[in-house]
Protein backbone atom coordinates (compact mmCIF):
# COMPACT_ATOMS: atom_id res chain seq x y z
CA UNK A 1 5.43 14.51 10.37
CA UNK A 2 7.92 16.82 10.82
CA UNK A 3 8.21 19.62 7.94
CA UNK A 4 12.23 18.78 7.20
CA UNK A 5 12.71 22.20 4.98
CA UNK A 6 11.94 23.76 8.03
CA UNK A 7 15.06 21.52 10.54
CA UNK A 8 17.95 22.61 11.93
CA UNK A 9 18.86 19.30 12.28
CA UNK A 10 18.33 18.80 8.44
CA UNK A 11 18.38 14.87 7.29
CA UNK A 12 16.46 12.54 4.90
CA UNK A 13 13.92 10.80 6.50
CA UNK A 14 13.49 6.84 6.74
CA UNK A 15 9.84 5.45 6.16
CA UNK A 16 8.82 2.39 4.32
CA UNK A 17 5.53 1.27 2.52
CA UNK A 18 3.73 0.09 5.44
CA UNK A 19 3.11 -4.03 5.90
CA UNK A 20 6.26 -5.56 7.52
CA UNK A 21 6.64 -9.50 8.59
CA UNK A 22 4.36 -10.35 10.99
CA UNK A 23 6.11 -12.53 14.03
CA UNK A 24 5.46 -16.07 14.32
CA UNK A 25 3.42 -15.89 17.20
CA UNK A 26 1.22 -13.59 15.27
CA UNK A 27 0.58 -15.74 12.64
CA UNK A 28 0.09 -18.40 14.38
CA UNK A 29 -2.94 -16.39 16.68
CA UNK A 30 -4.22 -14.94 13.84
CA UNK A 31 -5.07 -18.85 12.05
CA UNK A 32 -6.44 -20.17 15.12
CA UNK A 33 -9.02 -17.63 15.16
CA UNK A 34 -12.63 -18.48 14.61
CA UNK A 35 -14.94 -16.23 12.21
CA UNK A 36 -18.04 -14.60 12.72
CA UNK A 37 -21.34 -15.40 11.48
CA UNK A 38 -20.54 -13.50 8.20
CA UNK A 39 -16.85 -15.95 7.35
CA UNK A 40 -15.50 -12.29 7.13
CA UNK A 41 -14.95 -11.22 10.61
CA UNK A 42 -12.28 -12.72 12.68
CA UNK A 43 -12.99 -13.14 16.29
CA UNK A 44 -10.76 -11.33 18.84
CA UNK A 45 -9.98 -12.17 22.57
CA UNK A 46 -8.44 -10.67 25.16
CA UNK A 47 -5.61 -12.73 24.74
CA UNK A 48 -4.89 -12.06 20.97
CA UNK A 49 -5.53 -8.27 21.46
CA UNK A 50 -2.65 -8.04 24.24
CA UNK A 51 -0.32 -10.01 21.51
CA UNK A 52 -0.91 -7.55 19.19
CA UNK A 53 -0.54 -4.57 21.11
CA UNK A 54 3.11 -6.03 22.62
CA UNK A 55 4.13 -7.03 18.62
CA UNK A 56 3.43 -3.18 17.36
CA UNK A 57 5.50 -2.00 20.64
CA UNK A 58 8.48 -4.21 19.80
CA UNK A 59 8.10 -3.60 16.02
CA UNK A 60 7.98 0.49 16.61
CA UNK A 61 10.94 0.19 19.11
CA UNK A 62 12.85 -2.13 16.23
CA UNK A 63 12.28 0.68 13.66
CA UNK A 64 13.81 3.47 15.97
CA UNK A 65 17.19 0.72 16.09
CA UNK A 66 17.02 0.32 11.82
CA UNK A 67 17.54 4.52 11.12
CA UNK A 68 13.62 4.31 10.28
CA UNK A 69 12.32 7.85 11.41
CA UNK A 70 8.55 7.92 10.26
CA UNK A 71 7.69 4.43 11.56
CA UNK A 72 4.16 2.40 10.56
CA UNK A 73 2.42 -0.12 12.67
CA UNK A 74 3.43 -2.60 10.46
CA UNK A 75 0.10 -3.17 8.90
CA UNK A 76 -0.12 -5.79 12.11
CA UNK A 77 -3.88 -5.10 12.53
CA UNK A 78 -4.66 -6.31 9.30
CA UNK A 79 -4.41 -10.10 9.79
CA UNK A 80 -2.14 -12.24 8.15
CA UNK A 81 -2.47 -16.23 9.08
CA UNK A 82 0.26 -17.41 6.81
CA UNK A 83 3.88 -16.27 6.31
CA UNK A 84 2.88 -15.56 2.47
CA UNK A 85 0.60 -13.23 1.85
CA UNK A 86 0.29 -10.23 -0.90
CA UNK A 87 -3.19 -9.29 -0.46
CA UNK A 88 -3.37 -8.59 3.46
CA UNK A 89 -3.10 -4.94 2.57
CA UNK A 90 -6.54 -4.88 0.83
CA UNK A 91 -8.40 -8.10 2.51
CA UNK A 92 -8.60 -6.65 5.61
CA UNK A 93 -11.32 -4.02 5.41
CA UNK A 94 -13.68 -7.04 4.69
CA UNK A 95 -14.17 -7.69 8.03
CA UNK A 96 -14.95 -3.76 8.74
CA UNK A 97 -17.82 -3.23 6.41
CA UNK A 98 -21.37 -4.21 6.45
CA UNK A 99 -22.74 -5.26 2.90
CA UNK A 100 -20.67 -7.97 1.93
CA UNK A 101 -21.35 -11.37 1.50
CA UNK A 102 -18.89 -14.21 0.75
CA UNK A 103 -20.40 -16.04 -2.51
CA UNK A 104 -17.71 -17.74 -3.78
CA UNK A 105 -17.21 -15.11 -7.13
CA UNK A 106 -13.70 -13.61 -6.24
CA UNK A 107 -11.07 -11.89 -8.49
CA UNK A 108 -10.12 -15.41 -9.40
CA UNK A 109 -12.66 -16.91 -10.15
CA UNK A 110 -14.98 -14.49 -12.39
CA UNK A 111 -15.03 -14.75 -15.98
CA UNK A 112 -12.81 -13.01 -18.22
CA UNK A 113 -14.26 -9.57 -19.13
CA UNK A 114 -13.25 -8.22 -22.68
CA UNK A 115 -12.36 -4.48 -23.13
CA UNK A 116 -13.17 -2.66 -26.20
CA UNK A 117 -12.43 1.10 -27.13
CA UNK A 118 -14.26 3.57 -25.05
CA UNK A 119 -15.43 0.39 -22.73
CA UNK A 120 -12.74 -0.03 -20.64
CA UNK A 121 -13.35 -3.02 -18.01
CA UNK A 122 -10.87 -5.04 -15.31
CA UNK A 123 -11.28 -8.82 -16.15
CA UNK A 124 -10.09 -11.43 -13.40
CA UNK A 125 -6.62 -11.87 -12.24
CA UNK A 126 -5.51 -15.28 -14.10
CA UNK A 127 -6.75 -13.27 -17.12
CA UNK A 128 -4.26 -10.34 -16.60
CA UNK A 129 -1.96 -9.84 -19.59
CA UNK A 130 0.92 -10.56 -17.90
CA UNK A 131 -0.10 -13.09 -16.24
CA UNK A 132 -1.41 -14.84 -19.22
CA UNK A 133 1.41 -14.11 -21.10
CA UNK A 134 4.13 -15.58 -18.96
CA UNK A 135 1.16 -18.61 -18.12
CA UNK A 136 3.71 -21.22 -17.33
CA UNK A 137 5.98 -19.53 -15.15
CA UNK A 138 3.18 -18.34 -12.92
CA UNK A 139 1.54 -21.40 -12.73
CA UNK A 140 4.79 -23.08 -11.91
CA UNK A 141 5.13 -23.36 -7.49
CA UNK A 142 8.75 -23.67 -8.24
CA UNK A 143 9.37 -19.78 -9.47
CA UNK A 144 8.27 -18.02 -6.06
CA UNK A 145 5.92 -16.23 -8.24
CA UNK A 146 3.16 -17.28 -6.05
CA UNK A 147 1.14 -14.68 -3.59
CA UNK A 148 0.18 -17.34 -1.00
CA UNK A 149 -3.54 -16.41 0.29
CA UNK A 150 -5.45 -14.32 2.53
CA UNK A 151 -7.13 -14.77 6.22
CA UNK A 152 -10.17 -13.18 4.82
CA UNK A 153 -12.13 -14.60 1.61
CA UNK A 154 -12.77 -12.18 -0.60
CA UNK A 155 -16.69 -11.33 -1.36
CA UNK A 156 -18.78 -9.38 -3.13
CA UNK A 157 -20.58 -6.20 -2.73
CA UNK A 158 -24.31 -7.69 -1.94
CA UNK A 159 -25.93 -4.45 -0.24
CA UNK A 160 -25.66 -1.45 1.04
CA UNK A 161 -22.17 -0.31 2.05
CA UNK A 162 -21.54 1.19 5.41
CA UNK A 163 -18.30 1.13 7.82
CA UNK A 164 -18.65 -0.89 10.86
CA UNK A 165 -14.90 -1.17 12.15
CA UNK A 166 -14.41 1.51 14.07
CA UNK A 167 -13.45 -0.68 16.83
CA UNK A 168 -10.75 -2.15 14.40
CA UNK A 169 -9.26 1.23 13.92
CA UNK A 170 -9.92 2.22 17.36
CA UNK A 171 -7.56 -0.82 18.53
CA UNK A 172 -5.17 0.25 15.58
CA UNK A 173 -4.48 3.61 16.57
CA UNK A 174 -4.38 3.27 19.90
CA UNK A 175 -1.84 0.13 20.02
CA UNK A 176 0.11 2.34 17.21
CA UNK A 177 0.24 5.51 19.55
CA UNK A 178 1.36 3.90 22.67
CA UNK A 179 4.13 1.90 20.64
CA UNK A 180 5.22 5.87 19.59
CA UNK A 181 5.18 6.73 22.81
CA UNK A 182 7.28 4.24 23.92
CA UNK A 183 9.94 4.00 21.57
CA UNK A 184 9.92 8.50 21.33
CA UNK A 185 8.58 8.79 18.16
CA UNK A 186 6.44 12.29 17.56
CA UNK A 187 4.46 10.37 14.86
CA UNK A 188 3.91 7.88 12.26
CA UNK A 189 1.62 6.61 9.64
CA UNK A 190 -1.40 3.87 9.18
CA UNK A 191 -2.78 2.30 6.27
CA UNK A 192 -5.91 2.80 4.36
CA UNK A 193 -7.47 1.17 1.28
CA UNK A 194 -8.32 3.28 -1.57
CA UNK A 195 -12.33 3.43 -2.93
CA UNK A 196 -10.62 2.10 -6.06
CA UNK A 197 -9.07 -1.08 -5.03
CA UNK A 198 -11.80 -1.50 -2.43
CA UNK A 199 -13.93 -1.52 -5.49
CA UNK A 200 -12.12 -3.78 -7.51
CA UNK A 201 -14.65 -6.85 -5.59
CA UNK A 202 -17.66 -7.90 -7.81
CA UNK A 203 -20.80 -5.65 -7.73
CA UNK A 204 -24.14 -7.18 -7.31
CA UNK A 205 -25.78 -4.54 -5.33
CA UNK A 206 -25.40 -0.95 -6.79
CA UNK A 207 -24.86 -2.00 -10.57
CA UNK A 208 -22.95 0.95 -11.52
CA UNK A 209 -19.19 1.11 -11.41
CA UNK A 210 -19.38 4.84 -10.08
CA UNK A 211 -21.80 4.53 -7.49
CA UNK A 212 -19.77 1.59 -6.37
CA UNK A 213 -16.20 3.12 -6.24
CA UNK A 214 -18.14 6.40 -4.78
CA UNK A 215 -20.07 4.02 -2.18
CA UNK A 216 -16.53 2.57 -1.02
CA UNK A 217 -15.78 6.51 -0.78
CA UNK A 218 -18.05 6.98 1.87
CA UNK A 219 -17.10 3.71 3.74
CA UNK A 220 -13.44 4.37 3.88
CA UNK A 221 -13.92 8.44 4.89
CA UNK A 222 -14.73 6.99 8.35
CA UNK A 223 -11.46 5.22 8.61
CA UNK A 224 -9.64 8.26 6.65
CA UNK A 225 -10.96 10.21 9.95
CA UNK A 226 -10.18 8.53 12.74
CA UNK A 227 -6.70 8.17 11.26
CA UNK A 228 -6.22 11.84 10.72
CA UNK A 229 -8.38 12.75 14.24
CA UNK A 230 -5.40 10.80 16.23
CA UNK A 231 -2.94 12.78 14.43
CA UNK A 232 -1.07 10.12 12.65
CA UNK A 233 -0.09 10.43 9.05
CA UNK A 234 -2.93 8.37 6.95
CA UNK A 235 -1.39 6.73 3.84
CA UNK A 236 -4.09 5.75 1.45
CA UNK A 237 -2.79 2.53 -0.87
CA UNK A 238 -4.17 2.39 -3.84
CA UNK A 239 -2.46 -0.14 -6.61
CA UNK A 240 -5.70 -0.02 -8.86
CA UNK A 241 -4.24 3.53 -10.28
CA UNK A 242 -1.18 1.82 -11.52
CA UNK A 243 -1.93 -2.04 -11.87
CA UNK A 244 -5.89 -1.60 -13.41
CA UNK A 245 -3.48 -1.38 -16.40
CA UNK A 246 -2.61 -4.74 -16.51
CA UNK A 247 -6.48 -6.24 -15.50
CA UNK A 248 -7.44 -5.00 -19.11
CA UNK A 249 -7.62 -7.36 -21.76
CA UNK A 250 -6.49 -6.28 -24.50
CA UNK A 251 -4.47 -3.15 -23.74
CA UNK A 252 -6.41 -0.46 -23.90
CA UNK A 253 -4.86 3.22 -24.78
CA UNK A 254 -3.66 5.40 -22.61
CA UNK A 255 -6.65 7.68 -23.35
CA UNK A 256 -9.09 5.11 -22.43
CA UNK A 257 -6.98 4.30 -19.34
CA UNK A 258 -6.19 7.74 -17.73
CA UNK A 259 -10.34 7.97 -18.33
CA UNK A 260 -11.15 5.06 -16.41
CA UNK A 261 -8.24 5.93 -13.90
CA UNK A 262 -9.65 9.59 -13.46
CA UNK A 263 -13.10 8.47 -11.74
CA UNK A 264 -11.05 6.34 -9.10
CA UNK A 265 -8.61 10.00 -8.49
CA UNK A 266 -11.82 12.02 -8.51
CA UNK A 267 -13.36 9.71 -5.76
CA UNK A 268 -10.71 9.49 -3.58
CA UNK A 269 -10.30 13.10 -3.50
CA UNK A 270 -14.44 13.12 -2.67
CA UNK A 271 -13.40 10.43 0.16
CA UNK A 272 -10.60 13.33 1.89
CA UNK A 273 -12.57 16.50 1.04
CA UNK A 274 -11.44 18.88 3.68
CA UNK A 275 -8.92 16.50 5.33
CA UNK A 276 -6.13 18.21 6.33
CA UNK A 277 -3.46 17.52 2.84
CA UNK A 278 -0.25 17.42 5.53
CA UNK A 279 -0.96 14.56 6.93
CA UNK A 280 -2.08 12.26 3.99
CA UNK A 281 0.49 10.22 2.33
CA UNK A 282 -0.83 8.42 -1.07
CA UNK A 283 0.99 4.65 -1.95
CA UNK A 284 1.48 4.06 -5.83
CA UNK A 285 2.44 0.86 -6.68
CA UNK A 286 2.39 -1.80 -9.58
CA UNK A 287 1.67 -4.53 -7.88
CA UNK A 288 3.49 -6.62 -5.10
CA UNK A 289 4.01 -10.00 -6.57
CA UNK A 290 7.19 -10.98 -7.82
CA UNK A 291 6.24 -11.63 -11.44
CA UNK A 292 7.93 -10.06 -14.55
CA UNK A 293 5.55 -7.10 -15.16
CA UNK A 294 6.11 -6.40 -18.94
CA UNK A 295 2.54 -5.20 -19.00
CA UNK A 296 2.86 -1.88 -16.52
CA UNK A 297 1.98 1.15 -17.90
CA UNK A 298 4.91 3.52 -17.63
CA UNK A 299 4.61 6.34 -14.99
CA UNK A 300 5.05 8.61 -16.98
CA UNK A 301 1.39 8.19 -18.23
CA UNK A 302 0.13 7.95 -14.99
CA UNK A 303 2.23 10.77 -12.86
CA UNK A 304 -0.07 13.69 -13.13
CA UNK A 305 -3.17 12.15 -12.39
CA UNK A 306 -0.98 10.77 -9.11
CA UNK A 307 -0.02 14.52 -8.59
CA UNK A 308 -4.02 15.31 -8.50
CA UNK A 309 -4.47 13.57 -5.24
CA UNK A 310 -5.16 15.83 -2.72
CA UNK A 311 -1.69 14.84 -0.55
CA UNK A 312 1.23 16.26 0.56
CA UNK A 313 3.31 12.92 0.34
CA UNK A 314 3.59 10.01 -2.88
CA UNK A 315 4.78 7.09 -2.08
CA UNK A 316 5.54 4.82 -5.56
CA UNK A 317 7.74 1.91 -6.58
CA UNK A 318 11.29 3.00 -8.15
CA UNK A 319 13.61 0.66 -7.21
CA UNK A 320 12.64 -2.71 -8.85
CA UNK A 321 14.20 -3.46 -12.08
CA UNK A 322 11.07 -2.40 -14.09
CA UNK A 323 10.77 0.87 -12.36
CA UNK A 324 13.83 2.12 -11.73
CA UNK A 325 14.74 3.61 -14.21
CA UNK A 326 11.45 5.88 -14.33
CA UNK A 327 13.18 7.98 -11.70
CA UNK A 328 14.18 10.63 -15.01
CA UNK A 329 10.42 11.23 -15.01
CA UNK A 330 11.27 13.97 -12.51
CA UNK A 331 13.49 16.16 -15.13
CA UNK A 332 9.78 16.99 -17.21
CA UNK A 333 7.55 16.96 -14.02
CA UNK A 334 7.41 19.51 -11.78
CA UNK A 335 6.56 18.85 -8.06
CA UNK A 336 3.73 20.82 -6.85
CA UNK A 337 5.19 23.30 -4.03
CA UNK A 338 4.56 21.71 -0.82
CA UNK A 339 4.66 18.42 -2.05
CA UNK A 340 7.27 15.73 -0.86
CA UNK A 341 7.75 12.40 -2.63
CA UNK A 342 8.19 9.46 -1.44
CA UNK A 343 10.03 7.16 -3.77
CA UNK A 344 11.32 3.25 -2.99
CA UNK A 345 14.66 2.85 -2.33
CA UNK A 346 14.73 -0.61 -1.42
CA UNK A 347 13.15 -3.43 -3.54
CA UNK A 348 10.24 -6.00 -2.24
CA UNK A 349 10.79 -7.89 -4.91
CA UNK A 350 14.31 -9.17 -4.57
CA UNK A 351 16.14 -11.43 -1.81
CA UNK A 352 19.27 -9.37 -2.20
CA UNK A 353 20.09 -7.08 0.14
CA UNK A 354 20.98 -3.59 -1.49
CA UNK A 355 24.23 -2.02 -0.58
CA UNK A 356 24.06 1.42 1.45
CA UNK A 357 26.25 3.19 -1.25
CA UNK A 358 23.41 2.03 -3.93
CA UNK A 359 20.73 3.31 -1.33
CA UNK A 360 22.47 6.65 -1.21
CA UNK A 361 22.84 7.15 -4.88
CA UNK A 362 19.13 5.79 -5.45
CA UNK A 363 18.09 8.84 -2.96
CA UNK A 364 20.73 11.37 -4.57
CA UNK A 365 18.98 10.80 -7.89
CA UNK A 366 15.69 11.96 -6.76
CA UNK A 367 16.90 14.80 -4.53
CA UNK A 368 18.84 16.75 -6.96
CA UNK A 369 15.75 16.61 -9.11
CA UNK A 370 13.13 17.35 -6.74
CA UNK A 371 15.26 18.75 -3.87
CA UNK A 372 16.78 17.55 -0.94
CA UNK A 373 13.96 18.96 1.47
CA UNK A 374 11.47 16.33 -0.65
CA UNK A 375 12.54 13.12 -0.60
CA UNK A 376 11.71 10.66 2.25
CA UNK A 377 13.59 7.38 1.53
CA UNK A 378 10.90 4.39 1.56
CA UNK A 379 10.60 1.17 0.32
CA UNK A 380 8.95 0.19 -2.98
CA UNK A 381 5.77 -1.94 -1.63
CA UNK A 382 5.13 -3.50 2.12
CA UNK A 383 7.85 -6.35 2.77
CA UNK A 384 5.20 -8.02 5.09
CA UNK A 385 4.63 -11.34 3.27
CA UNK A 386 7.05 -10.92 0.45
CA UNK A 387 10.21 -11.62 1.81
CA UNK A 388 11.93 -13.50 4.90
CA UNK A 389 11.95 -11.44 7.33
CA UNK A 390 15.45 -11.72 8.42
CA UNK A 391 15.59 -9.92 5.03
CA UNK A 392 13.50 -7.42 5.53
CA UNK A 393 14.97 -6.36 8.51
CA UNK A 394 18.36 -6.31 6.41
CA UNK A 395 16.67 -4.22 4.02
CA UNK A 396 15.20 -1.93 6.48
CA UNK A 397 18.73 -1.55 7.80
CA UNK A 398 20.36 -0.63 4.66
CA UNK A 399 17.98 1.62 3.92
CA UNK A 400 18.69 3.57 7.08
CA UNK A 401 22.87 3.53 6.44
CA UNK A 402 21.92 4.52 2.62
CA UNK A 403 20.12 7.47 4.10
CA UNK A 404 22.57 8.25 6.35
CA UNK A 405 25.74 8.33 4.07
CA UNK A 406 23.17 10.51 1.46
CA UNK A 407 22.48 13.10 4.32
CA UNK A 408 26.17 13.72 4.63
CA UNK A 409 26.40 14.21 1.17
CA UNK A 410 23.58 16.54 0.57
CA UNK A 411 22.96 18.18 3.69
């Protein structure tokens, strides 16, 4: 990624959060596939694996048209076999680790796990405080609350971890770089999961929440490195630092919480020891579905133990009508020299289309507080399977102009 402080040809960058709508074609592949042995693995073919390659080319070469000047792969390796889907992010690395087994106990179907002071534990989704407290309206089809479902059950941790998709990533980064090629990018960025949210699947194996989250820690290194090896920017997404808030039943403190939150920071640093900081980018977020969210924690709790991740970019959600206004946070927080941030512009959550002149001021806001130098504009969450994507395209598009019109402002 190209160190902006340093160019002549000074702008603010374009990025977004990483999973983008998949085409129709790719959908459709991706649910006629047959699993492996283990119902995690999806089979691949010839066939499907030239589809994907061509739908990351096109996709790249799209971005370069929106204004979007540190591109992703879309997330398009990770399968999606529905147009809905919130959890493709995180489901994916099921089918690229050994010790999993699908049992039927998933985070919506365990029991509800009470928290007590000094005890704090995550319960199961339908038992998350917000979702509990707005009960009707998320169990209502006719809100749009709903977050669809995965191509890729969700199990449990039954053995041993270890990685086993390095031909996964292999495809990944190689489909990604020639799509850069093509379309004249220098670089981009992939997606990781986090040891935390990886963790977040029921234990019956290593019966210890720390060895678990620090077992995931050793898994996901692997994919950490042959991210960074290729010389792409790694992003690392990890919700569970933010939205573990909301799995607790009752609220716990904010002691309690920034405890239980520090052991999920402290292994993911373990997980990039010695990885080079520049090209790690770390995604904050809340949660992607399109609920009310009373229940997040404020980030103002929450935005030094983000700072303590060993990265040189933060990506977080700040344009959604819960967040947004947390964007003041930066007046009492200093940013670590070296550090950019990466804040969202552009809302997942909404069907309307923001106006460039809103973009601009959103990305004004944070650069006269940080500086110019250290904002990248971005999106709050992946628009992959959260919105139509003849909207996300729209989105993508403002978010360029907004970023344009903010350069010749600041710059």
């Amino acid at each position: 990624m190209p160190d902006i402080s340093q160019d002549p040809t000074q702008q603010i960058l374009v990025s977004h959060a990483g999973s983008l709508p998949r085409t129709p074609e790719l959908i459709e592949a991706n649910a006629a596939r047959e699993f492996e042995d283990d119902g995690l693995t999806l089979k691949r073919t010839e066939e499907f694996d030239a589809l994907l390659s061509t739908a990351v080319k096109d996709l790249v070469a799209r971005q370069k048209q929106l204004g979007v000047t540190v591109p992703g792969d879309g997330e398009f390796g990770k399968a999606m076999s529905q147009g809905v889907d919130y959890g493709a992010w995180w489901s994916y690395i099921f089918q690229r680790v050994d010790g999993l087994e699908v049992t039927g106990e998933d985070i919506f179907s365990q029991p509800h796990v009470e928290s007590s002071p000094g005890n704090v534990q995550l319960t199961s989704f339908p038992n998350r405080r917000d979702w509990v407290k707005f009960h009707e309206a998320y169990n209502d089809p006719t809100t749009g609350i709903g977050t669809g479902s995965t191509a890729t059950p969700f199990p449990a941790t039954t053995g041993e971890l270890k990685y086993t998709g390095y031909d996964q990533i292999r495809s990944d980064v190689e489909n990604f770089r020639a799509a850069l090629d093509a379309a004249g990018y220098e670089t981009g960025f992939l997606t990781s999961l986090s040891p935390g949210s990886g963790a977040r699947i029921a234990d019956r194996y290593y019966g210890d929440d720390e060895k678990h989250i620090y077992a995931w820690a050793d898994v996901l290194r692997e994919e950490y490195k042959a991210v960074i090896d290729a010389g792409l920017i790694l992003q690392i997404d990890d919700p569970s630092i933010a939205e573990n808030w909301d799995q607790i039943s009752p609220e716990p403190s904010v002691e309690d919480y920034r405890k239980f939150t520090q052991l999920r920071i402290d292994a993911l640093n373990y997980a990039i020891r010695d990885l080079p900081e520049e090209q790690i980018r770390f995604h904050l977020c809340w949660g992607s579905w399109h609920g009310p969210h009373t229940t997040d924690i404020e980030f103002k709790h929450i935005v030094d133990l983000m700072l303590q991740i060993n990265a040189k970019y933060y990506s977080f959600e700040a344009a959604n009508a819960r967040h947004e206004h947390e964007y003041i946070v930066w007046d009492d927080v200093e940013l670590p020299e070296g550090k950019v941030i990466v804040p969202g512009i552009v809302s997942h959550a909404t069907n309307v289309v923001e106006h460039p002149e809103l973009v601009a001021q959103r990305i004004t806001r944070f650069a006269e507080r940080v500086g110019r130098e250290r904002v990248i504009a971005s999106t709050d969450c992946g628009l992959g399977g959260r919105i139509h994507p003849q909207i996300a395209e729209a989105k993508l598009e403002a978010l360029g102009q907004g970023a344009a019109l903010a350069t010749r402002r600041l710059f």
